[in-house]
C-alpha atoms as a PDB file:
ATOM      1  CA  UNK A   1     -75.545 -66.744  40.737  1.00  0.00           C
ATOM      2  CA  UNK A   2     -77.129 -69.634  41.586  1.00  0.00           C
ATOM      3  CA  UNK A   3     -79.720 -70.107  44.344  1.00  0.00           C
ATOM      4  CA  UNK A   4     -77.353 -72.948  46.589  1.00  0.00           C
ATOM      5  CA  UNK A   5     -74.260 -69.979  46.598  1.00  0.00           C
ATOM      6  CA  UNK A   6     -76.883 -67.318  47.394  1.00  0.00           C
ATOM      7  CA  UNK A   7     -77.552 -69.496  50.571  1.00  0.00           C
ATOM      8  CA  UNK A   8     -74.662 -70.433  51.437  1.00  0.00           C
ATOM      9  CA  UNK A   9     -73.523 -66.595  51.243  1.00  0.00           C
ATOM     10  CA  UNK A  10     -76.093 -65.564  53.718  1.00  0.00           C
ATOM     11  CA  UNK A  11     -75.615 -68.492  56.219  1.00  0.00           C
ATOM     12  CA  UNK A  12     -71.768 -67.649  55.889  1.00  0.00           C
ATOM     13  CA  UNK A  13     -72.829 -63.875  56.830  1.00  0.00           C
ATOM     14  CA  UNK A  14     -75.300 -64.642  59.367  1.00  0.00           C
ATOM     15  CA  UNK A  15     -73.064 -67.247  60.860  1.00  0.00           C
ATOM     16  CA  UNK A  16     -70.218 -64.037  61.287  1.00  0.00           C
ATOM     17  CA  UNK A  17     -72.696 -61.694  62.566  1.00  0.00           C
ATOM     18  CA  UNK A  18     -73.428 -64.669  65.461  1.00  0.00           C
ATOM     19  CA  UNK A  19     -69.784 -65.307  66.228  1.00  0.00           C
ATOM     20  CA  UNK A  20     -68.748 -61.638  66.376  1.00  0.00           C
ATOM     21  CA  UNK A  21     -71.906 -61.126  68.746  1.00  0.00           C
ATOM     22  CA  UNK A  22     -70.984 -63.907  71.115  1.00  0.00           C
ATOM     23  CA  UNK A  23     -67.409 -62.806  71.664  1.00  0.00           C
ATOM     24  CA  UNK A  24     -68.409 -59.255  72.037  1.00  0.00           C
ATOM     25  CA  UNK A  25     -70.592 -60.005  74.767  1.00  0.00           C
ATOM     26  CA  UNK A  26     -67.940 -62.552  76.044  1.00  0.00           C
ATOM     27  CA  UNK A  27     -65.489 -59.453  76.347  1.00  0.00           C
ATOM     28  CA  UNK A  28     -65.418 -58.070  80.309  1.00  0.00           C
ATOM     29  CA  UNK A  29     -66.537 -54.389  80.115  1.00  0.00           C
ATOM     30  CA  UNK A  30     -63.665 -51.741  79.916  1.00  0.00           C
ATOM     31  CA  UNK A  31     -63.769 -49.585  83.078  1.00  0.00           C
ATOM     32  CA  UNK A  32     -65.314 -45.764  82.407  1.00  0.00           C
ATOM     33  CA  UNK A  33     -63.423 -43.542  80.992  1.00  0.00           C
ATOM     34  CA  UNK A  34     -64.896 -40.602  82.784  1.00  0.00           C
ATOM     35  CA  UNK A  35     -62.438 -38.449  85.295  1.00  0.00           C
ATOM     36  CA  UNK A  36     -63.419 -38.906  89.171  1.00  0.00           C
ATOM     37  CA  UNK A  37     -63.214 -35.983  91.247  1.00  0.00           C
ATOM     38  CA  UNK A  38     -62.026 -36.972  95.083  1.00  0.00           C
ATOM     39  CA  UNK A  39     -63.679 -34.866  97.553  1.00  0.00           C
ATOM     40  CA  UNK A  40     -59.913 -33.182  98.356  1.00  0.00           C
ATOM     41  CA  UNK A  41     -59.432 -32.287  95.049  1.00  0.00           C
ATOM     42  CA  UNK A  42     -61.875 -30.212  94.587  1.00  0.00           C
ATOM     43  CA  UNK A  43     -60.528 -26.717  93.772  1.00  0.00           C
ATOM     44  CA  UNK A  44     -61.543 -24.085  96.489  1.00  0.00           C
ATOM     45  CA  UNK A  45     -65.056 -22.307  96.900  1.00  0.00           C
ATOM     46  CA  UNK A  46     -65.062 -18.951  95.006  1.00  0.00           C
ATOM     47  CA  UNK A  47     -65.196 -16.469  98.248  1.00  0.00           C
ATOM     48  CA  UNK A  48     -66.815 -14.062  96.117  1.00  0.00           C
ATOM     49  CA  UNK A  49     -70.097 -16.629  95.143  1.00  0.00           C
ATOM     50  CA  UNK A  50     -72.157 -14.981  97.925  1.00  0.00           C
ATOM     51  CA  UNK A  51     -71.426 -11.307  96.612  1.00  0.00           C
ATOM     52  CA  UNK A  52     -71.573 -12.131  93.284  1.00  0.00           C
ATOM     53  CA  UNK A  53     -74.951 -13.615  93.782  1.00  0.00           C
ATOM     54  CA  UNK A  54     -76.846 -10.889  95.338  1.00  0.00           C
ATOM     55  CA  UNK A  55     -74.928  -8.679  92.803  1.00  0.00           C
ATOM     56  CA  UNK A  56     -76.560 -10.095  89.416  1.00  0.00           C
ATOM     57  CA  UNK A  57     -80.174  -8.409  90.781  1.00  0.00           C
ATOM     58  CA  UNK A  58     -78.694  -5.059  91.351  1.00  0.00           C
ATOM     59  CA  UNK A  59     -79.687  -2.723  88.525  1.00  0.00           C
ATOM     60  CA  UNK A  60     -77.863   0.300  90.580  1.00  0.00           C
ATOM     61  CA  UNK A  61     -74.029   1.105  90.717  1.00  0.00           C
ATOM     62  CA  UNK A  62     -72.957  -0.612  93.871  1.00  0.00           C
ATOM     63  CA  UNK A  63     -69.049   0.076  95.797  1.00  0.00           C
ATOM     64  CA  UNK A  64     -69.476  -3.100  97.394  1.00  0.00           C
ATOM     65  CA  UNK A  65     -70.771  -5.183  93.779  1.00  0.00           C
ATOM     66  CA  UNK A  66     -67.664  -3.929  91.800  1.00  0.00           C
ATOM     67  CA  UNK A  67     -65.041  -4.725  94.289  1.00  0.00           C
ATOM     68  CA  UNK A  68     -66.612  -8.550  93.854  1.00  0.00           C
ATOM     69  CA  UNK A  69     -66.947  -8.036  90.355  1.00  0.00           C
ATOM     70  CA  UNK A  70     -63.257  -6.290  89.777  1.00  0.00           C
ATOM     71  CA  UNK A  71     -61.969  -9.339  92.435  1.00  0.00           C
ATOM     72  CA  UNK A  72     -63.742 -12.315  90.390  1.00  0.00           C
ATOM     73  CA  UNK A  73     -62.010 -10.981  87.141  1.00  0.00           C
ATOM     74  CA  UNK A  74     -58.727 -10.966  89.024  1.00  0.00           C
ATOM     75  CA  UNK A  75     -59.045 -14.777  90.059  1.00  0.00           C
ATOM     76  CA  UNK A  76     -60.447 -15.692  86.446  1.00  0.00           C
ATOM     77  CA  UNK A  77     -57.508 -13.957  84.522  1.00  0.00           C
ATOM     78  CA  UNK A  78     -54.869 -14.635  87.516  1.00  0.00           C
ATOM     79  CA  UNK A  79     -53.834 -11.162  87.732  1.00  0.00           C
ATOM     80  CA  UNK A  80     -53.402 -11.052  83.755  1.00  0.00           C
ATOM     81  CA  UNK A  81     -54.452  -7.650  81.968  1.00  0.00           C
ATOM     82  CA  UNK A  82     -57.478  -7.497  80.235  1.00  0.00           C
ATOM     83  CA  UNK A  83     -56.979  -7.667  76.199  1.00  0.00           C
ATOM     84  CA  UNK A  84     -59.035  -5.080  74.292  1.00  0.00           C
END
């Protein structure tokens, strides 16, 4: 190939490269596309978070510390049997 085609291949490229910039940064910006949570739609408190809490450091069987434990498996599996 000759050196003037060479040249006029590159400014060719370069001059795409520019033009594809400008209207890319011409373009508005599309809005997120992350979900919002709205304070009322926040799913309820877990009314076992304070048991369950002072249940992880207890190395001992505890009444109280199953019941929380037994009643967070219910909400997780919504009432479901356990599979083996």
């Amino acid at each position: 190939m000759s050196r003037l085609v060479r040249l006029a291949a590159a400014a060719a490229l370069g001059g795409l490269l520019t033009v594809i910039a400008v209207v890319s940064s011409m373009r508005p910006p599309s809005p997120p596309r992350t979900t919002q949570i709205i304070a009322g739609d926040t799913p309820a408190a877990n009314p076992n978070a304070v048991d369950l809490r002072r249940c992880r450091a207890i190395t001992t069987t505890d009444p109280d510390c199953d019941a929380a434990w037994e009643s967070e498996r219910q909400r997780f599996f919504h009432g479901r049997e356990r599979q083996p």
